[in-house]
N, C-alpha and C. Protein backbone atom coordinates (compact mmCIF):
# COMPACT_ATOMS: atom_id res chain seq x y z
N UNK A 1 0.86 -1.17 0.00
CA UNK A 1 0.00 0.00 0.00
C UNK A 1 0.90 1.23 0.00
N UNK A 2 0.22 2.50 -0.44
CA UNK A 2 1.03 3.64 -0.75
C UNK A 2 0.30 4.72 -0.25
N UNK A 3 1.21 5.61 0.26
CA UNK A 3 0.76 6.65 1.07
C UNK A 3 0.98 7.66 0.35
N UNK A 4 -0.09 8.64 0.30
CA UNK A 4 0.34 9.95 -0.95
C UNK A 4 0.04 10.77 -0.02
N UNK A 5 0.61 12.26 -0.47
CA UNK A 5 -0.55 13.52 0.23
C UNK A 5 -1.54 13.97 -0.83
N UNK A 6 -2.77 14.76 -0.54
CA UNK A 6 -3.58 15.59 -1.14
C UNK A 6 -2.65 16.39 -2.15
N UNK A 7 -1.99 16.76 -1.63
CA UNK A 7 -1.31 17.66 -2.70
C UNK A 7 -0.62 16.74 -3.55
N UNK A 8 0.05 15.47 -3.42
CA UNK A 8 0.56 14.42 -4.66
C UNK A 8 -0.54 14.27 -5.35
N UNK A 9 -1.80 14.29 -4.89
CA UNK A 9 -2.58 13.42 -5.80
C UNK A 9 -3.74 14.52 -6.69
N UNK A 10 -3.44 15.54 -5.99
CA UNK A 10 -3.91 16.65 -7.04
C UNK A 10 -3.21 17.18 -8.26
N UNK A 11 -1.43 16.79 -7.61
CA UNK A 11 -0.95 17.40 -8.73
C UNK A 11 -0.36 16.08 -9.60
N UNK A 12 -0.38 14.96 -9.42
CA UNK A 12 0.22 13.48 -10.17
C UNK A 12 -1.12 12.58 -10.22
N UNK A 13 -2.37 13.03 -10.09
CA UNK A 13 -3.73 12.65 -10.09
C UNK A 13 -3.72 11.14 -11.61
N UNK A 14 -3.36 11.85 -12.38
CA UNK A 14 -3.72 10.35 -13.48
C UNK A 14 -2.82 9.69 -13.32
N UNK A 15 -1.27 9.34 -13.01
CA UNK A 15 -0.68 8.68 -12.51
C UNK A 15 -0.94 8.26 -11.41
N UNK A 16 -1.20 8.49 -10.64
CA UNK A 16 -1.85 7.78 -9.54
C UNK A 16 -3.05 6.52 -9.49
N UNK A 17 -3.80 7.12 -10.45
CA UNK A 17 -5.36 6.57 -11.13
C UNK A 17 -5.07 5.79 -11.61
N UNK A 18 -3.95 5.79 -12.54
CA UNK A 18 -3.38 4.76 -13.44
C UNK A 18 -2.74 3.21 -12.26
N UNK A 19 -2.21 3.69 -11.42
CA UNK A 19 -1.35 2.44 -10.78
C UNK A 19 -2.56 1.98 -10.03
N UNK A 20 -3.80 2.86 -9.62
CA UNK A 20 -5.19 1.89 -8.84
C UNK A 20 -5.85 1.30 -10.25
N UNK A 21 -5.58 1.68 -11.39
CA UNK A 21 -6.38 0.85 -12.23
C UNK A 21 -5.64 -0.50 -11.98
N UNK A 22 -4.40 -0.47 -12.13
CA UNK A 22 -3.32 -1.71 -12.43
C UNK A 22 -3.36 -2.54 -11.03
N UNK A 23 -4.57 -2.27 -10.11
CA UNK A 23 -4.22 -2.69 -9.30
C UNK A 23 -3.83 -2.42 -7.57
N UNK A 24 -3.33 -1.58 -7.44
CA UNK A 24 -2.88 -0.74 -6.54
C UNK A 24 -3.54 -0.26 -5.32
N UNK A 25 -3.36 -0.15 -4.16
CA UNK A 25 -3.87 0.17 -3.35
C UNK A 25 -3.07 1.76 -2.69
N UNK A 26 -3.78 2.91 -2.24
CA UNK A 26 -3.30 4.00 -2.29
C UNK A 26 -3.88 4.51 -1.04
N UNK A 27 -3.51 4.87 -0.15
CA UNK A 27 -4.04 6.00 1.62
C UNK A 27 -3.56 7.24 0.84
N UNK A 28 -5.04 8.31 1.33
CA UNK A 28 -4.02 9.56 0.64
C UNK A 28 -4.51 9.98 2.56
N UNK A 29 -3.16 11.13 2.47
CA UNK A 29 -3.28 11.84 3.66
C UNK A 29 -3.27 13.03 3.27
N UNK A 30 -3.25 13.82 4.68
CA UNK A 30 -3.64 14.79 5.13
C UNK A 30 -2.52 15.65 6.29
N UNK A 31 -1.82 16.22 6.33
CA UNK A 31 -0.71 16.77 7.41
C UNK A 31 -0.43 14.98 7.88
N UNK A 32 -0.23 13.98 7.03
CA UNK A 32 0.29 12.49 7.57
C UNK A 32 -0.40 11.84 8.01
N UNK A 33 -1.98 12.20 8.33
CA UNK A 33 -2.78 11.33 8.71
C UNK A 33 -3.59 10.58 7.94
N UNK A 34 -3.85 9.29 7.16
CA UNK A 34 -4.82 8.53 6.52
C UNK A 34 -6.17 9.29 6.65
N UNK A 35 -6.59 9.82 5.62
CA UNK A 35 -7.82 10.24 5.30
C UNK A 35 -9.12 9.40 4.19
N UNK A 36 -8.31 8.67 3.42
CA UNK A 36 -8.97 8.04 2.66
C UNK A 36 -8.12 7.06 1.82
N UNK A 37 -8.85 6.18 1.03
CA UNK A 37 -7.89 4.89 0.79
C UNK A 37 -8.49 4.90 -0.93
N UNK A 38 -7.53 4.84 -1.90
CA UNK A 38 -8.01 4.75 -3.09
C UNK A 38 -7.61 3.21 -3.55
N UNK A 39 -8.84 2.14 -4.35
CA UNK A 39 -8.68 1.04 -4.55
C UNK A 39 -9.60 0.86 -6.19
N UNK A 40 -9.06 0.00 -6.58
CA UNK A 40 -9.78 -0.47 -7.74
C UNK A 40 -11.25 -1.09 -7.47
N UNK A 41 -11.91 -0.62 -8.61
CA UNK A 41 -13.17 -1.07 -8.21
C UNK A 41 -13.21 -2.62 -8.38
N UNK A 42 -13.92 -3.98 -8.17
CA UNK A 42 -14.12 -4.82 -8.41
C UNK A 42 -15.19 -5.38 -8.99
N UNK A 43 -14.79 -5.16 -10.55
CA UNK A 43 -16.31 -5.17 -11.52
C UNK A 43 -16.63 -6.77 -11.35
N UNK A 44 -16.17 -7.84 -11.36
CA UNK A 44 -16.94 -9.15 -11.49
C UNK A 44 -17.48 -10.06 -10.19
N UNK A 45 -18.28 -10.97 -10.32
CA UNK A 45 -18.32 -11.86 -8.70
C UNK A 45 -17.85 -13.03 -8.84
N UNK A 46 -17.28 -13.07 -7.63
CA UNK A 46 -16.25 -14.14 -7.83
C UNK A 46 -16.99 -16.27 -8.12
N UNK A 47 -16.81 -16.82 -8.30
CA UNK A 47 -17.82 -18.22 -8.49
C UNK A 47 -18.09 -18.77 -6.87
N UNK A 48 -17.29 -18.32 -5.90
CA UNK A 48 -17.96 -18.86 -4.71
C UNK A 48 -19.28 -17.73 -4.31
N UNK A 49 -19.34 -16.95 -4.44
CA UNK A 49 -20.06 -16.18 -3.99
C UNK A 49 -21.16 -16.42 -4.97
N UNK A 50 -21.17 -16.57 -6.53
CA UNK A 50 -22.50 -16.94 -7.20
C UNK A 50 -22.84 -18.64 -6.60
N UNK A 51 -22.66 -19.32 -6.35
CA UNK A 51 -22.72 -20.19 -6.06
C UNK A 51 -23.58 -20.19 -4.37
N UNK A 52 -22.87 -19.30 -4.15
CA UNK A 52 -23.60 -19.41 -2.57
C UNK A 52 -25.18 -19.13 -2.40
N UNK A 53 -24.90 -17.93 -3.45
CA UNK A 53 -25.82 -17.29 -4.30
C UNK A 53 -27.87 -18.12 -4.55
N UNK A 54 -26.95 -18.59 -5.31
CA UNK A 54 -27.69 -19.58 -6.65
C UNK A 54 -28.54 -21.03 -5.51
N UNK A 55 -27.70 -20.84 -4.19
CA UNK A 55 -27.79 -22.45 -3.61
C UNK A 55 -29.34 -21.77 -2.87
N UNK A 56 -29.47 -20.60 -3.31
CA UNK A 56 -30.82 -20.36 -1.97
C UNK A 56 -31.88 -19.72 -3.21
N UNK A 57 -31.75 -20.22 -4.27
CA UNK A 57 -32.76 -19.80 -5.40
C UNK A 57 -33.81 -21.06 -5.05
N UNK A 58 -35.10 -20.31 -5.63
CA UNK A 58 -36.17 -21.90 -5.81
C UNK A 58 -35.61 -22.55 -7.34
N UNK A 59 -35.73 -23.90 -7.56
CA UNK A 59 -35.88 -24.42 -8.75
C UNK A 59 -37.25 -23.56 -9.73
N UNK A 60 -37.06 -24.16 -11.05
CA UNK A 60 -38.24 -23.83 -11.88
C UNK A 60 -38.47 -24.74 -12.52
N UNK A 61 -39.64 -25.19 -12.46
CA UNK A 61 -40.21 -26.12 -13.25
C UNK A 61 -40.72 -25.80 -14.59
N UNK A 62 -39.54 -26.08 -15.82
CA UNK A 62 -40.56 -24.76 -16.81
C UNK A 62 -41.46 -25.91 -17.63
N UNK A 63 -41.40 -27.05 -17.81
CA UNK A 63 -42.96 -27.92 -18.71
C UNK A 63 -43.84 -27.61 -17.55
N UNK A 64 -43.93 -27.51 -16.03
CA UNK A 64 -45.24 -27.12 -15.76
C UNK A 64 -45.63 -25.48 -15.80
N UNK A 65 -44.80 -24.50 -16.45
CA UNK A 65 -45.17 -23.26 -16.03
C UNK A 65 -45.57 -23.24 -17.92
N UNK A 66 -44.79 -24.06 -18.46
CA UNK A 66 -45.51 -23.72 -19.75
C UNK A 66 -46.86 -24.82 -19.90
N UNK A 67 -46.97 -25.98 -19.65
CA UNK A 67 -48.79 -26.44 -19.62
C UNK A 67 -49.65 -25.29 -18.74
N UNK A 68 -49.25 -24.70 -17.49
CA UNK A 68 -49.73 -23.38 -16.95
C UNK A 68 -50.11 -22.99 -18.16
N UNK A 69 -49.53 -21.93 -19.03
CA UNK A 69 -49.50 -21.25 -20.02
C UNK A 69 -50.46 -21.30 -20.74
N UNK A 70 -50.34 -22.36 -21.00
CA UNK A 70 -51.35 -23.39 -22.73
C UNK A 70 -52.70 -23.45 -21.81
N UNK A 71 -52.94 -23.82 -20.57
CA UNK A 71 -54.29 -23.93 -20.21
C UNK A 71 -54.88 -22.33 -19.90
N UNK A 72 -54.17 -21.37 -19.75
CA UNK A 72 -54.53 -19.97 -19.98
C UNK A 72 -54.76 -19.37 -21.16
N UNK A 73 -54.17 -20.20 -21.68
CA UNK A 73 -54.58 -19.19 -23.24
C UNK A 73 -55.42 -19.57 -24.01
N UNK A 74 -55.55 -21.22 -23.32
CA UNK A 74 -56.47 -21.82 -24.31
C UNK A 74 -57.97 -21.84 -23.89
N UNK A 75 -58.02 -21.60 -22.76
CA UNK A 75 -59.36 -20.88 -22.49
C UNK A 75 -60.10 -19.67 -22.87
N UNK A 76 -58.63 -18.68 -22.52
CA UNK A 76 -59.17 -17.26 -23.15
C UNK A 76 -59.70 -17.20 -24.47
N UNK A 77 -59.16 -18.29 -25.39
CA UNK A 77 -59.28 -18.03 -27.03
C UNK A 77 -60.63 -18.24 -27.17
């Protein structure tokens, strides 16, 4: 992790941006004190977590939601 000041990161701002794209983890301070922490966002989910996910879904039964279907429509007609 990397410690910047406000003033590094106002004035070396896309270099900075650039090494949290690549990855990077960044504390910017303040007169030396941790004020805030710059990190890459984490666009995907990881497969344990869909999985954990997925384990508390209901099933679907889709031949009975489509005979459902066919006996609705085939009345209405």
């Amino acid at each position: 992790m990397t410690n910047i000041s406000v003033r590094d990161l106002r004035n070396e701002g896309g270099e900075i941006l650039d090494s949290v794209m690549r990855g990077a983890t960044v504390t910017v301070t303040r007169q030396g004190r941790p004020i805030a922490e710059l990190r890459p966002i984490r666009l995907g989910t990881d497969t344990a977590r869909l999985l954990e996910v997925w384990q508390g879904t209901p099933t679907f039964a889709f031949d009975q939601f489509r005979s459902d279907l066919a006996e609705i429509f085939e009345d209405s007609l």
